[in-house]
C-alpha atoms as a PDB file:
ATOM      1  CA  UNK A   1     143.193-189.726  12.795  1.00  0.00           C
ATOM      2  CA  UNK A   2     139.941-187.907  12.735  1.00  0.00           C
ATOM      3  CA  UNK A   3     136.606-189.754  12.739  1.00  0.00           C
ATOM      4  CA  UNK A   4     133.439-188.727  10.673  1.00  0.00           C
ATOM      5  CA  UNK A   5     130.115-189.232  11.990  1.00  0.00           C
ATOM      6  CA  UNK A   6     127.775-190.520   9.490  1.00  0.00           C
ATOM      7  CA  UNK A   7     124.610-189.377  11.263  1.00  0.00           C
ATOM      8  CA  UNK A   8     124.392-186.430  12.905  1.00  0.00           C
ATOM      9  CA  UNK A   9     123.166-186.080  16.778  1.00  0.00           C
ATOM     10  CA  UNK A  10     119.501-185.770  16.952  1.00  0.00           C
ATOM     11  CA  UNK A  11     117.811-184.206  19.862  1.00  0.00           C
ATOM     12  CA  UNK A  12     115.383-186.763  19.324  1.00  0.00           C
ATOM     13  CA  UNK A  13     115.089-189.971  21.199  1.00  0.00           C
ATOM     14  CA  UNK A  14     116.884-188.830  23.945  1.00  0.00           C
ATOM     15  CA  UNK A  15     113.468-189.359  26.558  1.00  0.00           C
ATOM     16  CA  UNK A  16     110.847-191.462  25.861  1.00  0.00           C
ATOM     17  CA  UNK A  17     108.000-189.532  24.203  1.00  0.00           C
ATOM     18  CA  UNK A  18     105.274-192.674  23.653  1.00  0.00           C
ATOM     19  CA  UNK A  19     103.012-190.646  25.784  1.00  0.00           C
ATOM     20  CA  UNK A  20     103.141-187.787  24.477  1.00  0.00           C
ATOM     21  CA  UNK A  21     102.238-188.493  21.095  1.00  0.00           C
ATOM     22  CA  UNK A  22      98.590-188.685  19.566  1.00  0.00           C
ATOM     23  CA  UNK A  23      97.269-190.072  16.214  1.00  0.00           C
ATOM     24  CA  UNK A  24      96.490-186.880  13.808  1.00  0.00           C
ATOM     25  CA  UNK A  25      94.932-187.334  10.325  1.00  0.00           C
ATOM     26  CA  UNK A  26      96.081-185.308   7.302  1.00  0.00           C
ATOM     27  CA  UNK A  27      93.894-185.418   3.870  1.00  0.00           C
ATOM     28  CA  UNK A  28      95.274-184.067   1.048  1.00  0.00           C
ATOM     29  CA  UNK A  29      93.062-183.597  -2.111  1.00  0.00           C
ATOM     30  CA  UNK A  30      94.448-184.232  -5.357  1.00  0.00           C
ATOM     31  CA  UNK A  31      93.179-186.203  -7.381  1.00  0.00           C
ATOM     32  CA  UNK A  32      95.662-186.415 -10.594  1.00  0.00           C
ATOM     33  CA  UNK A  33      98.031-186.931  -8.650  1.00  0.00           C
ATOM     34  CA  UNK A  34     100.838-190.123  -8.889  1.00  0.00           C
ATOM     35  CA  UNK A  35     102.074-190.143  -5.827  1.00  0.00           C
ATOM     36  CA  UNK A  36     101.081-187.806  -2.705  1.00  0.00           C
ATOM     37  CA  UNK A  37     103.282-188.106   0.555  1.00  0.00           C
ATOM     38  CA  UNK A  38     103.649-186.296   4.007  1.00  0.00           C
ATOM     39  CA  UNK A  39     107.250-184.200   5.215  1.00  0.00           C
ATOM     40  CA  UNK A  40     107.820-182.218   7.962  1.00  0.00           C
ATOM     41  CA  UNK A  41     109.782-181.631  11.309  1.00  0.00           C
ATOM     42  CA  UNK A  42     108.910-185.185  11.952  1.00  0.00           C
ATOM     43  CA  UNK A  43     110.448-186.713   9.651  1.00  0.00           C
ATOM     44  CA  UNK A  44     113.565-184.732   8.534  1.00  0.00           C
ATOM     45  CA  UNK A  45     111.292-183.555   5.895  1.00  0.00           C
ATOM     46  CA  UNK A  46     112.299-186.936   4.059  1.00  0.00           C
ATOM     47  CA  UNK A  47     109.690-187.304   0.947  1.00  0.00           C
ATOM     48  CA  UNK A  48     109.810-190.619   1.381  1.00  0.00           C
ATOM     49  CA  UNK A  49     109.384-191.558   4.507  1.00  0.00           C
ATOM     50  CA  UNK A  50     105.419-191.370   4.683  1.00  0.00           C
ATOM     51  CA  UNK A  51     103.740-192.021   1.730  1.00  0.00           C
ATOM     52  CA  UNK A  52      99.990-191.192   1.850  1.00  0.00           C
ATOM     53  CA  UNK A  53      96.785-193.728   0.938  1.00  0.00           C
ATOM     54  CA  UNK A  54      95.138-192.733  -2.538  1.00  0.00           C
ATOM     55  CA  UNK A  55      91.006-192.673  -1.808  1.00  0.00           C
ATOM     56  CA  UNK A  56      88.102-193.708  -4.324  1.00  0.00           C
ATOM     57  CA  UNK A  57      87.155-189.947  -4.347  1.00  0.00           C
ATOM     58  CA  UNK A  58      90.718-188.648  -5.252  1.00  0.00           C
ATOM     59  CA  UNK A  59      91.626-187.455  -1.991  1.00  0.00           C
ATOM     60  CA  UNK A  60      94.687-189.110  -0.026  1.00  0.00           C
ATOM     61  CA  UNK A  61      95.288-189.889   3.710  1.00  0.00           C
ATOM     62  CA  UNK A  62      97.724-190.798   6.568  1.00  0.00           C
ATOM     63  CA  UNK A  63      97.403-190.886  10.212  1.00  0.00           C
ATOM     64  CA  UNK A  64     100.446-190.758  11.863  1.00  0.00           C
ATOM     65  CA  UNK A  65     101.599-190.154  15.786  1.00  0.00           C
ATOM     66  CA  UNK A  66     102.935-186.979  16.601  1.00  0.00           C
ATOM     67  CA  UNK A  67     104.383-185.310  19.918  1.00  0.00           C
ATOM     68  CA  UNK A  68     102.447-182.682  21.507  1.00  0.00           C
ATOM     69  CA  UNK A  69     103.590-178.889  20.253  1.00  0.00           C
ATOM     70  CA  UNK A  70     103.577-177.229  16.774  1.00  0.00           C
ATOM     71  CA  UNK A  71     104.821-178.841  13.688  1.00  0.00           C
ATOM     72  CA  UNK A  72     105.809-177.378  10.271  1.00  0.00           C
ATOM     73  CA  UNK A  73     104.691-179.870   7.453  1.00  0.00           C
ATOM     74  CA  UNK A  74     104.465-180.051   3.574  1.00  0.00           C
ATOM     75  CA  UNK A  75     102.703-182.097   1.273  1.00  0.00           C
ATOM     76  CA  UNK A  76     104.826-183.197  -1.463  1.00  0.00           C
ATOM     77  CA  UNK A  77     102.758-184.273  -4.516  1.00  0.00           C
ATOM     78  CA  UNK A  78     104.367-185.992  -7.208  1.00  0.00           C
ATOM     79  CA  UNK A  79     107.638-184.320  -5.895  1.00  0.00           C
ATOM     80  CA  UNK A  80     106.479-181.033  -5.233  1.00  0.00           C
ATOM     81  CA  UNK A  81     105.968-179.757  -1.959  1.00  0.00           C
ATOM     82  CA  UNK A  82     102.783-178.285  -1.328  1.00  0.00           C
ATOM     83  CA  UNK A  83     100.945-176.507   1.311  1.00  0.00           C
ATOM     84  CA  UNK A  84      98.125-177.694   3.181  1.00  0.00           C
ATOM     85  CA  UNK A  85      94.812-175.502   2.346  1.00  0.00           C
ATOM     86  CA  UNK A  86      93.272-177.372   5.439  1.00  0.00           C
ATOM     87  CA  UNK A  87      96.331-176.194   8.010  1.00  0.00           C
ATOM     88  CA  UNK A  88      96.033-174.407  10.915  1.00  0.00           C
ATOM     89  CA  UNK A  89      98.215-171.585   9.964  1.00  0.00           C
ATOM     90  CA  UNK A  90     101.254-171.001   7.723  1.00  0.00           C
ATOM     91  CA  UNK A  91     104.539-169.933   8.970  1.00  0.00           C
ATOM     92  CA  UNK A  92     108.033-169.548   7.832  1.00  0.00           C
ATOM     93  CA  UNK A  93     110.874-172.074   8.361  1.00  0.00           C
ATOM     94  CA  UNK A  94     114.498-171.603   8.658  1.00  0.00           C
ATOM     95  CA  UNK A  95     114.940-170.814   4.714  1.00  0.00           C
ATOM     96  CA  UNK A  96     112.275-168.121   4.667  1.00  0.00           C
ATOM     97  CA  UNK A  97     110.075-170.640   2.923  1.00  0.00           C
ATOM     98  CA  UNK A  98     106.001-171.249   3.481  1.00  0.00           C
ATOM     99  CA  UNK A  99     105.196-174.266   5.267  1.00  0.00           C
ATOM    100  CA  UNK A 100     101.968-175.428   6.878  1.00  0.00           C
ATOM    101  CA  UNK A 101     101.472-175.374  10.775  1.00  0.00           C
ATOM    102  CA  UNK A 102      99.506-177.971  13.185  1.00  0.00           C
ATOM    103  CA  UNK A 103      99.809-177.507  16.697  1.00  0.00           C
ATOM    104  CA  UNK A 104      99.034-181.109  19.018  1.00  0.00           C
ATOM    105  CA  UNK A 105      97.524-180.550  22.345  1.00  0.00           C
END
């Protein structure tokens, strides 16, 4: 009898990494938009999983903790992901496809 996994193993979690981490603040302006939220490496590039605060002047935040090292990241407004024209640099992931870069120190 075989056995299926349901989650994959995840490198992460493996070492505690609460010191590592510092709180980083991404703005993302758009202002028509329904619905603006933050993926990347962080996250499993899960839409959902951080959903960013609209502000009076149409621009949207979210501070969240990352580890200390680069990190690909995409806005994805009303469903579409979208770079960030404030990044540090854009690279390519895996798939050949643009995605925004921060590097933590």
């Amino acid at each position: 009898m075989q056995h299926s996994h349901l989650r994959p193993a995840s490198t992460h979690g493996r070492y505690s990494a609460k010191n590592n981490t510092k709180p980083v603040n991404f703005t993302c302006v758009a202002p028509g938009a329904q619905r603006v939220t933050l993926m990347g490496d962080f996250n499993d590039w899960d839409p959902s999983a951080h959903p960013m605060k609209r502000q009076p002047d149409g621009a949207w935040i979210l501070q969240i903790q990352l580890n200390h090292g680069p990190h690909h990241y995409l806005f994805s407004i009303d469903g579409k992901g979208t770079l960030d024209q404030r990044a540090q640099g854009i690279v390519r992931n895996e798939k050949d496809e643009k995605v925004s870069l921060i590097t933590i120190s």
